[in-house]
N, C-alpha and C. Protein backbone atom coordinates (compact mmCIF):
# COMPACT_ATOMS: atom_id res chain seq x y z
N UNK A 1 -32.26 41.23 44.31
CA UNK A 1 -31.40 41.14 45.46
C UNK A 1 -29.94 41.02 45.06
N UNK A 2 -29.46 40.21 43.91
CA UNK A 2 -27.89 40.44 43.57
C UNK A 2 -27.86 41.55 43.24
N UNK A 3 -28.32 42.17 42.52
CA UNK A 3 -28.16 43.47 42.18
C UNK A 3 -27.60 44.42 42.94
N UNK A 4 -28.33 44.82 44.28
CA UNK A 4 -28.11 45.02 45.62
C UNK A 4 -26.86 44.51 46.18
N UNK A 5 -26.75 43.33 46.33
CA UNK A 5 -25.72 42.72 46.99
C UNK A 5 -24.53 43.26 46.05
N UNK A 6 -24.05 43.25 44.47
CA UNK A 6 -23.03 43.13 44.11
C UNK A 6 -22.95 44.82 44.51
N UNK A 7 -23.56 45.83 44.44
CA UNK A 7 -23.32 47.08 44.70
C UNK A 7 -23.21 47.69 45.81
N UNK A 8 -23.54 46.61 47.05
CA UNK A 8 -22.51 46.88 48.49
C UNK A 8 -21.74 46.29 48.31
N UNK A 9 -21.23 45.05 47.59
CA UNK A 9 -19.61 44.83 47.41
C UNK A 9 -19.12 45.72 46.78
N UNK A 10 -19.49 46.72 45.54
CA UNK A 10 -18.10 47.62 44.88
C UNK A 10 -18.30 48.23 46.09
N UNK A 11 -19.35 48.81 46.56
CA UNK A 11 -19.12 50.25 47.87
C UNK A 11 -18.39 49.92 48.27
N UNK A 12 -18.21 48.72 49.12
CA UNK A 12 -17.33 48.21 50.15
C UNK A 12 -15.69 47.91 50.23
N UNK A 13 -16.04 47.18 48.71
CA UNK A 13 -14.50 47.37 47.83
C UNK A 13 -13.72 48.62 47.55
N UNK A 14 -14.96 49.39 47.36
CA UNK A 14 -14.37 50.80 47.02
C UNK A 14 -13.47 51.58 48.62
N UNK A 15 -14.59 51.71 49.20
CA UNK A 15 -14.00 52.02 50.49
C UNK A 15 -12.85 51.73 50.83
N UNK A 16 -12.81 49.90 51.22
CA UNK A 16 -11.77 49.41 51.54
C UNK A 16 -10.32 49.57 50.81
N UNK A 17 -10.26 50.30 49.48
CA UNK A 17 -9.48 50.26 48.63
C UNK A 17 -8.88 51.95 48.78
N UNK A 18 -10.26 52.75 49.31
CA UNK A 18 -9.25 54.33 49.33
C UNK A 18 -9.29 54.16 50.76
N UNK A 19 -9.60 53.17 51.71
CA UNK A 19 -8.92 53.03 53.44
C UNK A 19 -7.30 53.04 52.95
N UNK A 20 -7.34 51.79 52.39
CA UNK A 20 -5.70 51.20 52.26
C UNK A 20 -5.01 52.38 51.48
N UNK A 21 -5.44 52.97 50.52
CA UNK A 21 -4.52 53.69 49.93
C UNK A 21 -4.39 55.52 50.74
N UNK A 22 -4.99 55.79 51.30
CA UNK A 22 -4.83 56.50 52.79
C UNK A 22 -3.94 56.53 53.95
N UNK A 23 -4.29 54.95 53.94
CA UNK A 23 -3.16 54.53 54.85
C UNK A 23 -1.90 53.81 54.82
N UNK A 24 -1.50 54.22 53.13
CA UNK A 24 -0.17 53.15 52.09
C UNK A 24 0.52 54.06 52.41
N UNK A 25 0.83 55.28 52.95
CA UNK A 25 2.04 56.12 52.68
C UNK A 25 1.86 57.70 51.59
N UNK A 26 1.05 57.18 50.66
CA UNK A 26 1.32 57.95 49.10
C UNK A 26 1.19 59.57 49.90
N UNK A 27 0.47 59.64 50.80
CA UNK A 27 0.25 61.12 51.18
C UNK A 27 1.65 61.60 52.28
N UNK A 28 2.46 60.51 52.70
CA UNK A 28 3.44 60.74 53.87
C UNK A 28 4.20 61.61 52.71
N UNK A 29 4.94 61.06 51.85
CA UNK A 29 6.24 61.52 51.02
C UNK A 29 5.93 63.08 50.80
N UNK A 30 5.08 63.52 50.01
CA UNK A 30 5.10 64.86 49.86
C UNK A 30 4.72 65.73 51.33
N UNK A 31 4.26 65.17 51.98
CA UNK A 31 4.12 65.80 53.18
C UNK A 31 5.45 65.81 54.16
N UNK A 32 6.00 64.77 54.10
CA UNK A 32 7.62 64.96 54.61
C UNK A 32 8.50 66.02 53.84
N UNK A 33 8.29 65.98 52.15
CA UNK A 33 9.53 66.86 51.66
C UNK A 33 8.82 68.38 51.94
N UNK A 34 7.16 68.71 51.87
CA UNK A 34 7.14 69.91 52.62
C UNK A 34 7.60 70.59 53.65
N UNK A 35 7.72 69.30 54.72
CA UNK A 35 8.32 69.58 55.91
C UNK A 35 9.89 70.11 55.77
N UNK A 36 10.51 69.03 55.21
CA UNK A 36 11.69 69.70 54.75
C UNK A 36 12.27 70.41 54.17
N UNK A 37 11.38 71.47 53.25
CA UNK A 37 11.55 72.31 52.36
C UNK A 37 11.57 73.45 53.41
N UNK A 38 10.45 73.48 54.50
CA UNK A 38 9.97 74.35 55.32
C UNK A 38 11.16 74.44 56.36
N UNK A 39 11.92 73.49 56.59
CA UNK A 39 13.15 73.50 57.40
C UNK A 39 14.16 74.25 56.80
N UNK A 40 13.80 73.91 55.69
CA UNK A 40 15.35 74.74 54.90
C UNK A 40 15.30 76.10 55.11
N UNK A 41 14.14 76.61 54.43
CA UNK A 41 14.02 78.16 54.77
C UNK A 41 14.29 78.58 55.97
N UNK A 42 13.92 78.31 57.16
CA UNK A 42 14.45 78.20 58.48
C UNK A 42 15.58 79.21 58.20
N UNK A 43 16.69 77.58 58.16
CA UNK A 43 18.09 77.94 57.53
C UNK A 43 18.38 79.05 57.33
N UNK A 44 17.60 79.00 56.09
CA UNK A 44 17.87 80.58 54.89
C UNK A 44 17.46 81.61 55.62
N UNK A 45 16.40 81.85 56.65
CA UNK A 45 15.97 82.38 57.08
C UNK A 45 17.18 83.16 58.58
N UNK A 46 17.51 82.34 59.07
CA UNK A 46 18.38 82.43 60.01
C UNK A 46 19.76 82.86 59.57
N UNK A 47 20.02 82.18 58.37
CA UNK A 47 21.29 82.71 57.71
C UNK A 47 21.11 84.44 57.36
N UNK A 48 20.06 84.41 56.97
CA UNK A 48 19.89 85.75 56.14
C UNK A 48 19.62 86.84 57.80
N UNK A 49 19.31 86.59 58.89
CA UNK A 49 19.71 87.00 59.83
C UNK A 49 20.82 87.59 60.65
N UNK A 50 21.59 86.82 60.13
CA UNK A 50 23.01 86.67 60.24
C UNK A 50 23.65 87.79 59.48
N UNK A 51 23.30 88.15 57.94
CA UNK A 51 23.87 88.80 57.48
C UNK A 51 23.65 89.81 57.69
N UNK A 52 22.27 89.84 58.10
CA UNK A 52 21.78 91.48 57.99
C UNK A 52 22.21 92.13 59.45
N UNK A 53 23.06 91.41 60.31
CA UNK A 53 23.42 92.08 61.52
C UNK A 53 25.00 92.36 61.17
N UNK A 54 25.81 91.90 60.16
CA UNK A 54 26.85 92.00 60.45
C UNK A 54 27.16 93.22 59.74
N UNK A 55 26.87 93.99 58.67
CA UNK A 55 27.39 95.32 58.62
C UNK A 55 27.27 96.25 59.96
N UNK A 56 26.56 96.05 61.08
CA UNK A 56 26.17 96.32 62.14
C UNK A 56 27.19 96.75 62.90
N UNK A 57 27.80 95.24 62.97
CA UNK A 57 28.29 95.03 63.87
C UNK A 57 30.20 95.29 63.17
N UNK A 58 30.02 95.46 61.91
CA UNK A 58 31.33 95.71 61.54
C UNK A 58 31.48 96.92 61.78
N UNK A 59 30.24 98.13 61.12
CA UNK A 59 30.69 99.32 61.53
C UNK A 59 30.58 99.75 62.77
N UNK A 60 30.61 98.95 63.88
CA UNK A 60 30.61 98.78 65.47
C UNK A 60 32.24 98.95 65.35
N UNK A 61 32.83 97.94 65.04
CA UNK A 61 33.97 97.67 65.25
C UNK A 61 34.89 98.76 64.39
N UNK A 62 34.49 99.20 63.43
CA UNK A 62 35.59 99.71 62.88
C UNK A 62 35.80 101.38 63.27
N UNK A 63 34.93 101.63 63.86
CA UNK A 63 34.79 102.79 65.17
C UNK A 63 36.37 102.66 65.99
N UNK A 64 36.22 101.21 66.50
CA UNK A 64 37.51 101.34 67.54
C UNK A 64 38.47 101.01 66.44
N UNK A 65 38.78 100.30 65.78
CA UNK A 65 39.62 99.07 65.36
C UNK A 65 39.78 99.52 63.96
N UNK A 66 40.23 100.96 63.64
CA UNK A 66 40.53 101.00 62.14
C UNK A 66 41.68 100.20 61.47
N UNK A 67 42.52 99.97 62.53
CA UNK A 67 44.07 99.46 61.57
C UNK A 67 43.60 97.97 61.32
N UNK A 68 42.57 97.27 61.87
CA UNK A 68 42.15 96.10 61.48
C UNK A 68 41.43 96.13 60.34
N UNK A 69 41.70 96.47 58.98
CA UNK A 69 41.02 96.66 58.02
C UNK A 69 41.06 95.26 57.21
N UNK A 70 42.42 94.60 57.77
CA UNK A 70 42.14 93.36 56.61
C UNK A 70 41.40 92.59 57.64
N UNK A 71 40.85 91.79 58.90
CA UNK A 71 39.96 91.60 59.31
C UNK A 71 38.41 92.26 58.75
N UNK A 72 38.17 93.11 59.31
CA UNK A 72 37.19 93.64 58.60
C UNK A 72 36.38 93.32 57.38
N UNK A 73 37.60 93.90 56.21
CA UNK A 73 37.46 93.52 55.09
C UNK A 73 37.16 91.80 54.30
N UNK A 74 37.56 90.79 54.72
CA UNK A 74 37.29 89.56 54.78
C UNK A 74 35.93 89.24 55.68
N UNK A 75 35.42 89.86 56.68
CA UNK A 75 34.04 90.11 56.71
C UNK A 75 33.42 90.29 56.21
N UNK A 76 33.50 91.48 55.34
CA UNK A 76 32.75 91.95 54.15
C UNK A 76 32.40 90.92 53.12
N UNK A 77 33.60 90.62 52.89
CA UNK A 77 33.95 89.66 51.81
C UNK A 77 33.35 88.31 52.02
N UNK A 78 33.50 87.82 52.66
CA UNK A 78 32.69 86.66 53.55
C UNK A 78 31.32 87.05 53.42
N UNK A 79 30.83 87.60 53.89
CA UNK A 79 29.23 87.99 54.07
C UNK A 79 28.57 88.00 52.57
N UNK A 80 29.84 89.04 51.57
CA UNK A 80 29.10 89.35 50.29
C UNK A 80 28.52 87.40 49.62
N UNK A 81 29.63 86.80 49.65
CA UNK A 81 30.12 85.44 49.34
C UNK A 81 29.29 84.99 49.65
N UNK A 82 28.47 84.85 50.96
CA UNK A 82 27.82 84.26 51.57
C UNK A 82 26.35 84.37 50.82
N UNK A 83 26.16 85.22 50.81
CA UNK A 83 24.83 85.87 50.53
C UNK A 83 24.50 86.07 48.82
N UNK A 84 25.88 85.63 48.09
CA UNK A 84 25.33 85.64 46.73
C UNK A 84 24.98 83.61 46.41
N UNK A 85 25.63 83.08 47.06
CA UNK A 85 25.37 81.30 46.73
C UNK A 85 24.01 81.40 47.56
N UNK A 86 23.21 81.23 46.76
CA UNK A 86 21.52 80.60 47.35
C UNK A 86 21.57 79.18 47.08
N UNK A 87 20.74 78.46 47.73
CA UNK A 87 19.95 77.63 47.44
C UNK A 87 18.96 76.92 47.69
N UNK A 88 17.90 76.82 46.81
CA UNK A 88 16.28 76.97 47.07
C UNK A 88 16.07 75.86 47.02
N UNK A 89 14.25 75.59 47.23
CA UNK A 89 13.98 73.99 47.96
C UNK A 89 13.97 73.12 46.94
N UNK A 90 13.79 73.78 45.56
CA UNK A 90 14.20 72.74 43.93
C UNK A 90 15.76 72.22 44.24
N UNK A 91 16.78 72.68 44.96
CA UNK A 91 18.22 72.60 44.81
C UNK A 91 18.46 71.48 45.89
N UNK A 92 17.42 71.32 46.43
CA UNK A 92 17.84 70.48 47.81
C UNK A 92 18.04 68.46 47.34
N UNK A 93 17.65 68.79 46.50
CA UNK A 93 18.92 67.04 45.98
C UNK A 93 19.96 67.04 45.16
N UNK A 94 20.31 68.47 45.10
CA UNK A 94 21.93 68.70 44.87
C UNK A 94 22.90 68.30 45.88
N UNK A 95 23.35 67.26 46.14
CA UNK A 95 24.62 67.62 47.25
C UNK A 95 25.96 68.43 46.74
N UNK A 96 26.01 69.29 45.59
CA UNK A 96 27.70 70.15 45.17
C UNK A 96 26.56 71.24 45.56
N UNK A 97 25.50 71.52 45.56
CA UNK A 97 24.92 72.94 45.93
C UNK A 97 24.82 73.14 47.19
N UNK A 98 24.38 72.32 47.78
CA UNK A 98 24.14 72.49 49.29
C UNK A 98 26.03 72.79 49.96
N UNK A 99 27.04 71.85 49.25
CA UNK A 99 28.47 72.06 49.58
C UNK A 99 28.68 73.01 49.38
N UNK A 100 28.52 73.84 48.56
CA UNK A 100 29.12 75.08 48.48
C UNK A 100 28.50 76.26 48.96
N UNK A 101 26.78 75.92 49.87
CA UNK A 101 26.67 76.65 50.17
C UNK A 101 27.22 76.71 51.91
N UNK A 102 27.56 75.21 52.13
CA UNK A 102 27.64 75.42 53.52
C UNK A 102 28.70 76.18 53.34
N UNK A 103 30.01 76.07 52.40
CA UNK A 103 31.20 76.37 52.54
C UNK A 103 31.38 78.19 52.35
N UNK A 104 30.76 78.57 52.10
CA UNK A 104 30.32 79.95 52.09
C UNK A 104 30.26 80.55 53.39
N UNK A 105 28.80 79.97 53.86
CA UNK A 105 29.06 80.20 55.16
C UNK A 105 29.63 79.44 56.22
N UNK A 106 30.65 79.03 56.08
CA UNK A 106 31.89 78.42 56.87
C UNK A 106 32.65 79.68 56.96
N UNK A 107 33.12 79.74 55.83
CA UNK A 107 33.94 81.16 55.80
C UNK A 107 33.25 82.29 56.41
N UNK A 108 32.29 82.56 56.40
CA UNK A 108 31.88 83.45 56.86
C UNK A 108 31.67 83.61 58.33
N UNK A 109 31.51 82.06 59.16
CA UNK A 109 31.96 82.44 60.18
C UNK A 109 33.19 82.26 61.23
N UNK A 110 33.81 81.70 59.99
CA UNK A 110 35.54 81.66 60.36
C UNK A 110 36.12 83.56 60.08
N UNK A 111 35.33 84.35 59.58
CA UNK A 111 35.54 85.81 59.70
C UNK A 111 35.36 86.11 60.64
N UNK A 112 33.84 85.68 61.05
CA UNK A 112 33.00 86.28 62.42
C UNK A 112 34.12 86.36 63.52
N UNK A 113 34.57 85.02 63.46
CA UNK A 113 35.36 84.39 64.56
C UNK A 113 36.43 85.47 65.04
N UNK A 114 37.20 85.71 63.87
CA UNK A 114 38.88 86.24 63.49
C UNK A 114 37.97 87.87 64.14
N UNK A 115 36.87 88.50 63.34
CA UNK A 115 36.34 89.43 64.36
C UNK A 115 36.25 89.86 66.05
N UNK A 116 35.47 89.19 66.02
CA UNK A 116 35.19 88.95 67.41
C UNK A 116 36.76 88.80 68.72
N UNK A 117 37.51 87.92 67.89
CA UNK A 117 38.98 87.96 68.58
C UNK A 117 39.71 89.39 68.68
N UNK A 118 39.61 89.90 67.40
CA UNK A 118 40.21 91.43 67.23
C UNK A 118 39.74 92.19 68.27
N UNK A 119 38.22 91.84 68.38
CA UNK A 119 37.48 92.71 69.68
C UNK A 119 38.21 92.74 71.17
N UNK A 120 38.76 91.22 71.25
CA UNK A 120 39.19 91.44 72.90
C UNK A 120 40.39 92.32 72.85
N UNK A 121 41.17 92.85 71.42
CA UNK A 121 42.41 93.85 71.54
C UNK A 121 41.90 95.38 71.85
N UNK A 122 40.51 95.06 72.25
CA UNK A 122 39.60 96.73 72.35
C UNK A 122 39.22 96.45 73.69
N UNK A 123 39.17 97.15 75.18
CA UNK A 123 38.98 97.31 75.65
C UNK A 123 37.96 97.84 75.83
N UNK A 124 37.33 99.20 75.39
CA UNK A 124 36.88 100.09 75.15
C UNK A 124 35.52 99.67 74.50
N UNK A 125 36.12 98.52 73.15
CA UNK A 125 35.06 98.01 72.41
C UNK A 125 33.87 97.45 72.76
N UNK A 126 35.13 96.08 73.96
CA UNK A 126 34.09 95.27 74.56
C UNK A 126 33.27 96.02 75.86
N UNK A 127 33.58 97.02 76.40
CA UNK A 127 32.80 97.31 76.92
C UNK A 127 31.37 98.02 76.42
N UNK A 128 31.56 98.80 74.96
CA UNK A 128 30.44 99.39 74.12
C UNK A 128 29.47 98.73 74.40
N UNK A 129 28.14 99.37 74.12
CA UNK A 129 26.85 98.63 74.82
C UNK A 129 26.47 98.29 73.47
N UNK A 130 26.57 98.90 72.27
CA UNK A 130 26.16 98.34 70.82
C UNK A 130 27.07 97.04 70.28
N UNK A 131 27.95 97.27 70.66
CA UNK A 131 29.15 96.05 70.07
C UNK A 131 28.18 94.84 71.16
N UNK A 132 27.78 95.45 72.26
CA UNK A 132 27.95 93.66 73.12
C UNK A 132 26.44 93.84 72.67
N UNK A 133 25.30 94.68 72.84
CA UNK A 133 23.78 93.99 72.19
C UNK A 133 24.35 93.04 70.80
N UNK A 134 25.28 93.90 69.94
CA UNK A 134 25.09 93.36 68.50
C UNK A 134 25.92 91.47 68.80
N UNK A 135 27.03 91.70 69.50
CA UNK A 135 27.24 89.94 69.47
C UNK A 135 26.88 89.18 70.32
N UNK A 136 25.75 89.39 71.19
CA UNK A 136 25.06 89.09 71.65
C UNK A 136 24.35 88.33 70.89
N UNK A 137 23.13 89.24 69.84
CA UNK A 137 22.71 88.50 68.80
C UNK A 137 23.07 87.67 68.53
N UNK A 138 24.20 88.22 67.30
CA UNK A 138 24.95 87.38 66.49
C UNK A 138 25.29 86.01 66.81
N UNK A 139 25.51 86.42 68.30
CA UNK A 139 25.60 84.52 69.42
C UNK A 139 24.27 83.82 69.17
N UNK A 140 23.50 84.59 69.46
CA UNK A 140 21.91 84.12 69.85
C UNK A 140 21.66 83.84 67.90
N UNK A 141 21.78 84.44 67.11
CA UNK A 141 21.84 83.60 65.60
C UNK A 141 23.34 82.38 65.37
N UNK A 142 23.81 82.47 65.98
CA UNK A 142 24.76 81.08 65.34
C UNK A 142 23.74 80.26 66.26
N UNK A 143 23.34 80.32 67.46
CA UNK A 143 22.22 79.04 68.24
C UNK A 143 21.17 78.76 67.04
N UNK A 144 20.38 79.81 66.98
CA UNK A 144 18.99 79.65 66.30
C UNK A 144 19.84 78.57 64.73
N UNK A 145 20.64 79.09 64.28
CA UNK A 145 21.38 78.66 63.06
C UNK A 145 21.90 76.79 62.94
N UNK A 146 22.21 76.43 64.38
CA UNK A 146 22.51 75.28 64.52
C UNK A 146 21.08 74.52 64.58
N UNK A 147 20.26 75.12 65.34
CA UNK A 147 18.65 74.55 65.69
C UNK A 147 18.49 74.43 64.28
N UNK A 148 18.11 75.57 63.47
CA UNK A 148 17.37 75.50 62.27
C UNK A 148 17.93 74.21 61.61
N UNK A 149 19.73 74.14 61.13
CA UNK A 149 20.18 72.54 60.72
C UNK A 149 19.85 71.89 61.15
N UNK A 150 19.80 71.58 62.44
CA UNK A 150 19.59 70.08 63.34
C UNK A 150 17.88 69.70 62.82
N UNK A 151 16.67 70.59 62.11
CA UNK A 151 15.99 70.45 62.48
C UNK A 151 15.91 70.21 61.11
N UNK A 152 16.53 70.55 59.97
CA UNK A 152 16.10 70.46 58.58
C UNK A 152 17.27 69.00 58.52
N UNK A 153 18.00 68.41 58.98
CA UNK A 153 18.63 67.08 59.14
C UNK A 153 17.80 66.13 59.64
N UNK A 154 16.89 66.63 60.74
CA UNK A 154 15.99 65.79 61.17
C UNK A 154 14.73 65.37 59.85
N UNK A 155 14.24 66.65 59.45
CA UNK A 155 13.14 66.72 58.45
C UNK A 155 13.71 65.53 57.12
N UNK A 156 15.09 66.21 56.78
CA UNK A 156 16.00 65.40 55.66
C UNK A 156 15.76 63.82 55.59
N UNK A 157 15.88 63.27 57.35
CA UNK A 157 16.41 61.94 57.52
C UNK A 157 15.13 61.68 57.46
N UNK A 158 13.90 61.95 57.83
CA UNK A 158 12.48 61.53 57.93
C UNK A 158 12.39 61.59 56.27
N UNK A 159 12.33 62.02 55.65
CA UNK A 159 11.72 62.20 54.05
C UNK A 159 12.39 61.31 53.40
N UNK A 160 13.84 61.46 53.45
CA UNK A 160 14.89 59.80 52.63
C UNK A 160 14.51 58.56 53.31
N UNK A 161 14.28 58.64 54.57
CA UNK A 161 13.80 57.24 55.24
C UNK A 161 12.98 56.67 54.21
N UNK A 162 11.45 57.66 54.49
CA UNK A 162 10.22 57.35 53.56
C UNK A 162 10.26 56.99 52.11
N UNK A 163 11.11 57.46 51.30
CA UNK A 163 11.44 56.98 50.30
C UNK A 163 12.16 56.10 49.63
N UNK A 164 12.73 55.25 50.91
CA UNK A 164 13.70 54.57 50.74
C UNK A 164 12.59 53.30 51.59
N UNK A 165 12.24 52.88 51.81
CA UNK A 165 11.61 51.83 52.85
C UNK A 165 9.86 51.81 52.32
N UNK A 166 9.94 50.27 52.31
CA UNK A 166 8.45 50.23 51.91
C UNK A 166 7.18 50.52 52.79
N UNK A 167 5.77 51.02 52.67
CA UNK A 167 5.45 51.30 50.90
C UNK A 167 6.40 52.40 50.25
N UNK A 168 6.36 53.24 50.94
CA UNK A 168 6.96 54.88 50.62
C UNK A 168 7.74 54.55 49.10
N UNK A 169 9.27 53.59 48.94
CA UNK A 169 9.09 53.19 47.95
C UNK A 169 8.53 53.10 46.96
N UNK A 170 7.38 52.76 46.95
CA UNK A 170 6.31 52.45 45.77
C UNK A 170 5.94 53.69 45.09
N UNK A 171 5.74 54.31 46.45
CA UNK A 171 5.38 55.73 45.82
C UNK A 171 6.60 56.46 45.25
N UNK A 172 7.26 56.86 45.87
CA UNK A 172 8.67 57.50 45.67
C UNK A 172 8.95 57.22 44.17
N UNK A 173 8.79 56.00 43.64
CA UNK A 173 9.36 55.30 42.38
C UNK A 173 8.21 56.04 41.47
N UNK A 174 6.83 56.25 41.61
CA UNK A 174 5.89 56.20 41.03
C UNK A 174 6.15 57.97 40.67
N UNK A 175 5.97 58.99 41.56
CA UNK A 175 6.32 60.15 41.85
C UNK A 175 7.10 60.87 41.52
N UNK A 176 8.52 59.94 41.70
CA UNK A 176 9.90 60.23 40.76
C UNK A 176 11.05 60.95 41.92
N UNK A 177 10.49 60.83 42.92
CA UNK A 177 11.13 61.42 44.26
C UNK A 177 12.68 60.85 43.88
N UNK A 178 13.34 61.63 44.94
CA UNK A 178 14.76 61.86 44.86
C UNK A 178 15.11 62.08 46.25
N UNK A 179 16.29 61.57 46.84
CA UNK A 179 16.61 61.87 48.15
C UNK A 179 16.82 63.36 48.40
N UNK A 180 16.87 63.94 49.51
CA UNK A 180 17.85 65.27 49.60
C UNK A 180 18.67 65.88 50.23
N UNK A 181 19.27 66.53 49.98
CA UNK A 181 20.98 66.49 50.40
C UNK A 181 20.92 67.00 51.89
N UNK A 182 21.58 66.18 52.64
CA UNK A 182 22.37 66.58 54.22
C UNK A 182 23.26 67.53 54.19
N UNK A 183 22.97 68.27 55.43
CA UNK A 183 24.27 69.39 55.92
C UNK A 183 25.50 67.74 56.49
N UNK A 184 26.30 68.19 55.74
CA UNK A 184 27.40 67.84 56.03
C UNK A 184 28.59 68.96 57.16
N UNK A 185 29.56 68.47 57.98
CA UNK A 185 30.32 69.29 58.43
C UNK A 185 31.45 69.60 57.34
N UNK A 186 31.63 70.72 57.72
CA UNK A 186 33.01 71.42 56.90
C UNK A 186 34.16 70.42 57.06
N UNK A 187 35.09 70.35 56.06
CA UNK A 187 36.10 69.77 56.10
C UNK A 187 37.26 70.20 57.45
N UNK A 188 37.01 71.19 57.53
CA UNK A 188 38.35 71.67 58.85
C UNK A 188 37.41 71.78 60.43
N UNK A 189 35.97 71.21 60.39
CA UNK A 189 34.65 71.30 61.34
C UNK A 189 35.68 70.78 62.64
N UNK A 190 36.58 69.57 62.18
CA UNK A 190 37.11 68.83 63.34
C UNK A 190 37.66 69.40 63.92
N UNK A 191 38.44 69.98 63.67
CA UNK A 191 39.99 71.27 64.09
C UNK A 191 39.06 72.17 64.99
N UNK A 192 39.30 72.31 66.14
CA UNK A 192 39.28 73.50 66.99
C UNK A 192 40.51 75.13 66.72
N UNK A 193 38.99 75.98 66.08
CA UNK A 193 39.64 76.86 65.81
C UNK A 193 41.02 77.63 67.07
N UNK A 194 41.69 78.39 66.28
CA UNK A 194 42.96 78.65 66.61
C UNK A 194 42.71 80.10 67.26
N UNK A 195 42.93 81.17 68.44
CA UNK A 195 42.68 82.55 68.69
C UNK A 195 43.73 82.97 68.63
N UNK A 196 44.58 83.88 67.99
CA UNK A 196 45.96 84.37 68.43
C UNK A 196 45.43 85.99 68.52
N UNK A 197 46.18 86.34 69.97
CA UNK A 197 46.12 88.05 70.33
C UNK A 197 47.49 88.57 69.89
């Protein structure tokens, strides 16, 4: 009968020991930074949206608007810029990588912007049915583009929480976890951009 008895105590011990460690966290952490890895792409995903409409929409514009070539051209330039700084879900506890990538595409849509203004000197333009489908989009991707951040900031703040606050802690330390980097706003984010016709 001890025999018996001590071997429903390990069962029981046992059990009770992968209950608690089930329910310690150890499985939250990597399941949060998936989440957030999966946000990022989003991002990348939406960004890379972005780019692939704007030769589109430049050679839209440069139809009406040839003497605007240095507009234009800083589009280009912007976009190329944009689209050569990556950064992948290993890079995401860099905060100088994630900076320079927002700052990329900052510029790039401080082009968009300076674009789009050139447009209201076209009459003609803004009435085009390709120019207004294409910034149409392009509107409807800077939305999707803010969602996708708001949602990989959300993912961000859930995963550093967890690793920062006990148990998650325990694990985090054990694991070797690392926080990961926030979209920050651009340095000039505050400033309401400027339109001059």
């Amino acid at each position: 009968m001890t025999a018996q008895v001590a071997r429903l105590r390990a069962f029981f011990l046992v059990s009770l020991l992968g209950l608690l460690l089930s329910a310690c966290g150890y499985n939250t952490i990597p399941t949060l930074e998936e989440q957030a890895r999966a946000r990022w792409s989003d991002v990348q995903n939406n960004y890379q949206r972005r780019a692939d409409l704007i030769p589109n929409l430049v050679a839209t514009v440069q139809g009406y608007a040839a003497q605007e070539k240095d507009v234009l051209t800083s589009v280009v330039e912007a976009r190329a810029k944009a689209t050569q700084i990556t950064v992948s879900a290993s890079d995401l506890s860099d905060p100088e990588k994630i900076r320079q990538f927002q700052e990329a595409q900052g510029q790039l849509s401080g082009a968009l912007g300076r674009l789009i203004a050139v447009s209201e000197n076209y009459p003609d333009l803004k009435s085009n049915q390709n120019f207004l489908a294409l910034q149409s989009q392009l509107e409807g991707t800077e939305n999707r583009i803010a969602v996708a951040r708001r949602d990989y900031i959300e993912a961000v703040r859930a995963y550093n929480t967890e690793i920062r606050t006990f148990p998650g802690v325990i694990w985090a330390k054990i694991r070797g976890a690392e926080p990961m980097a926030d979209f920050t706003a651009s340095d000039g984010a505050q400033t309401p951009p400027t339109v001059k016709f």
